[in-house]
Protein backbone atom coordinates (compact mmCIF):
# COMPACT_ATOMS: atom_id res chain seq x y z
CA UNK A 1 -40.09 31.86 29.29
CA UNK A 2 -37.88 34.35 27.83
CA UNK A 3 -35.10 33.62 30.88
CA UNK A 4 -35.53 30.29 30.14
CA UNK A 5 -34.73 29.78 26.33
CA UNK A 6 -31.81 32.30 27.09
CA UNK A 7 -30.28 30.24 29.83
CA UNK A 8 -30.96 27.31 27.24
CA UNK A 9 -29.23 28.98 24.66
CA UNK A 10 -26.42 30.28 27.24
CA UNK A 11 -25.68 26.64 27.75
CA UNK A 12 -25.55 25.21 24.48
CA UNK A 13 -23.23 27.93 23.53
CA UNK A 14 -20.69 26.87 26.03
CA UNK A 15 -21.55 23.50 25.14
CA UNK A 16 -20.50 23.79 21.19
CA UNK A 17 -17.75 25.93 22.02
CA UNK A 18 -15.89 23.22 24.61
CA UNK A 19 -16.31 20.38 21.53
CA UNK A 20 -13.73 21.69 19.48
CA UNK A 21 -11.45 19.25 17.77
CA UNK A 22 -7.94 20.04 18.01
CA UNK A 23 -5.18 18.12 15.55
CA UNK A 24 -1.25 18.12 17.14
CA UNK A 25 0.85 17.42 14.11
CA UNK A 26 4.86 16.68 15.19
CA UNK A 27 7.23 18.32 13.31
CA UNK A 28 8.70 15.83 10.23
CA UNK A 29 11.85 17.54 10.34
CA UNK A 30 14.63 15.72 12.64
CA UNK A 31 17.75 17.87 14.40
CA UNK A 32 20.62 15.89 15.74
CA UNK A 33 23.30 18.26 17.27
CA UNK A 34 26.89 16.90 17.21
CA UNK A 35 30.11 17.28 18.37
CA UNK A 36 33.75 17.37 16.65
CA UNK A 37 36.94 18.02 19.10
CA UNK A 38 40.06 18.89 17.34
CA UNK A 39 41.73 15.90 17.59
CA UNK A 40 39.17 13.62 15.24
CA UNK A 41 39.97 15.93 12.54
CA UNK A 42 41.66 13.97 9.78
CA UNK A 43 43.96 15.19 7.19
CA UNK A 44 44.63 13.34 3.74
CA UNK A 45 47.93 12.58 2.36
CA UNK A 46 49.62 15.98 1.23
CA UNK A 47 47.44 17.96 4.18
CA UNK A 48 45.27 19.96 1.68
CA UNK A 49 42.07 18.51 3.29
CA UNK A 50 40.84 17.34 6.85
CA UNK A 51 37.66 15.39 7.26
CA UNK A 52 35.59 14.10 10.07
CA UNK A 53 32.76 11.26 9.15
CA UNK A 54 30.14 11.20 11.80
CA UNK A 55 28.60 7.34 11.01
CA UNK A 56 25.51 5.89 12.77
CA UNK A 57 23.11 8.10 12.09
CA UNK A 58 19.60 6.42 11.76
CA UNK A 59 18.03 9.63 10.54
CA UNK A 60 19.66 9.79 7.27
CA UNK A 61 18.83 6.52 5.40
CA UNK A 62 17.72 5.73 2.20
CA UNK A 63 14.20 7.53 2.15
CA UNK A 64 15.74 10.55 3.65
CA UNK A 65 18.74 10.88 1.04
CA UNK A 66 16.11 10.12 -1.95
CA UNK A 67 13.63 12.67 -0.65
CA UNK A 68 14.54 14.79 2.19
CA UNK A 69 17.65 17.92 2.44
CA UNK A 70 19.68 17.62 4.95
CA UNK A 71 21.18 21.09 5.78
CA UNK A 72 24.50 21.21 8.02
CA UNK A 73 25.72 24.38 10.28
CA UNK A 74 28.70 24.32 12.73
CA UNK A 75 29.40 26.28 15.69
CA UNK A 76 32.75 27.67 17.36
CA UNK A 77 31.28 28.95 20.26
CA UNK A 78 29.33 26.15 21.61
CA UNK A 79 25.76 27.22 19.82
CA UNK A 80 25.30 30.91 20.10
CA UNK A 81 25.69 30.88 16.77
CA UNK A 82 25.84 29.02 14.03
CA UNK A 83 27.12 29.04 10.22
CA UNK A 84 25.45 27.63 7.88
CA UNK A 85 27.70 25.04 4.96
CA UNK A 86 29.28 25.05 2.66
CA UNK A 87 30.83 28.35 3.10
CA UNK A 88 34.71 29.88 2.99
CA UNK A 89 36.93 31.36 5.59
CA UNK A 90 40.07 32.21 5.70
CA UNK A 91 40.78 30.66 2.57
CA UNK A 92 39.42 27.51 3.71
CA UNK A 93 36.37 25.96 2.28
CA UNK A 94 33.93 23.97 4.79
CA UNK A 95 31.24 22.09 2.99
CA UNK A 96 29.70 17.88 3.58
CA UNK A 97 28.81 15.08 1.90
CA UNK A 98 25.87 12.84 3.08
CA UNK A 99 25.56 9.00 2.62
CA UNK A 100 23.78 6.35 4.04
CA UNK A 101 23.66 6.59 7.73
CA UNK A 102 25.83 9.56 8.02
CA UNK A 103 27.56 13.00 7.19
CA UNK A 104 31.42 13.86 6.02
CA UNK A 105 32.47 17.23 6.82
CA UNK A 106 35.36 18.57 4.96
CA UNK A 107 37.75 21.59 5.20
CA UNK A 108 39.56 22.03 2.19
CA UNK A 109 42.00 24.89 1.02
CA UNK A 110 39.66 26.90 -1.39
CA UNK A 111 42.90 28.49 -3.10
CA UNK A 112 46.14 27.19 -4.51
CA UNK A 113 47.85 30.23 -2.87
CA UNK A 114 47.69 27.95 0.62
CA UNK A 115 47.34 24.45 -0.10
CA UNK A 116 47.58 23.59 3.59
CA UNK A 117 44.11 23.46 4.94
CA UNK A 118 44.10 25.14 8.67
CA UNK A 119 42.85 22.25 11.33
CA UNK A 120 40.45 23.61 14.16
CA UNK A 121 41.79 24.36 17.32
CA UNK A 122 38.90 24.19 19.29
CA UNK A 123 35.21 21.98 19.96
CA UNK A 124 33.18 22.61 17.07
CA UNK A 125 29.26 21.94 17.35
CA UNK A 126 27.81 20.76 14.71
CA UNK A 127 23.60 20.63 13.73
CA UNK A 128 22.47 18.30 11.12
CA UNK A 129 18.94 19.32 10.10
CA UNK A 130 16.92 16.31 7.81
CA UNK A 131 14.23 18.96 6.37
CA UNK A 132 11.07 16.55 5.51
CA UNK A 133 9.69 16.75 1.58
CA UNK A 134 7.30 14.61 -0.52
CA UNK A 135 8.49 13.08 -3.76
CA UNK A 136 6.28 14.17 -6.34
CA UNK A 137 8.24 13.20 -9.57
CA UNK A 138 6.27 11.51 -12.15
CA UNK A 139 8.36 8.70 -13.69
């Protein structure tokens, strides 16, 4: 009797232990990785600023410029590693604007001591990161 209830119980351990529920969630946040070659760079009128607009991006749209970030890092050596914008180097400031279905990304002189900004010479990666939020305002 006693081999019996503990083969009993032996099985309906293994039994509530392989009904487990398990929930996948998919990560809300969205990654798009980009490229800009040197030649799309565009400089303004007097040269103190080049810009490249990267347009057609269904991830940024309304919802995700009302409630979402969007964070924006560029690469010179084809994704090892990444810098995060806006930041400054070599007197030149990198930072973006977002709109509507895209991204600008701007390199302006960060100094009047060079007003010429300094166009890249080289494929520069870029990773747009739309970091998912909740709007909890309370108008």
């Amino acid at each position: 009797m006693k081999q019996t209830l503990l083969l009993l119980f032996c099985f309906a351990t293994l039994g509530l232990a392989s009904c487990k529920k398990e929930t996948i969630v998919e990560p809300a946040n969205k990654t798009v990785i980009l490229t800009v070659q040197p030649s799309q760079w565009v400089a303004n009128a007097d040269g103190t600023e080049y810009s490249y607009q990267f347009n057609n991006l269904r991830e940024i749209d309304n919802y995700s410029l009302a409630t979402e970030g969007t964070l924006v890092y560029i690469s010179y050596d084809s994704g090892s590693t990444y810098i995060q914008m806006p930041f400054v180097y070599n007197v030149d400031a990198f930072s973006y604007e977002v709109f509507n279905g895209g991204i600008t990304l701007l390199i302006q002189s960060s100094d009047y001591q060079n007003k010429q900004a300094i166009r890249p010479t080289g494929n520069i990666r870029v990773k747009v990161v739309i970091v998912a939020s909740t709007d909890v305002t309370n108008n």
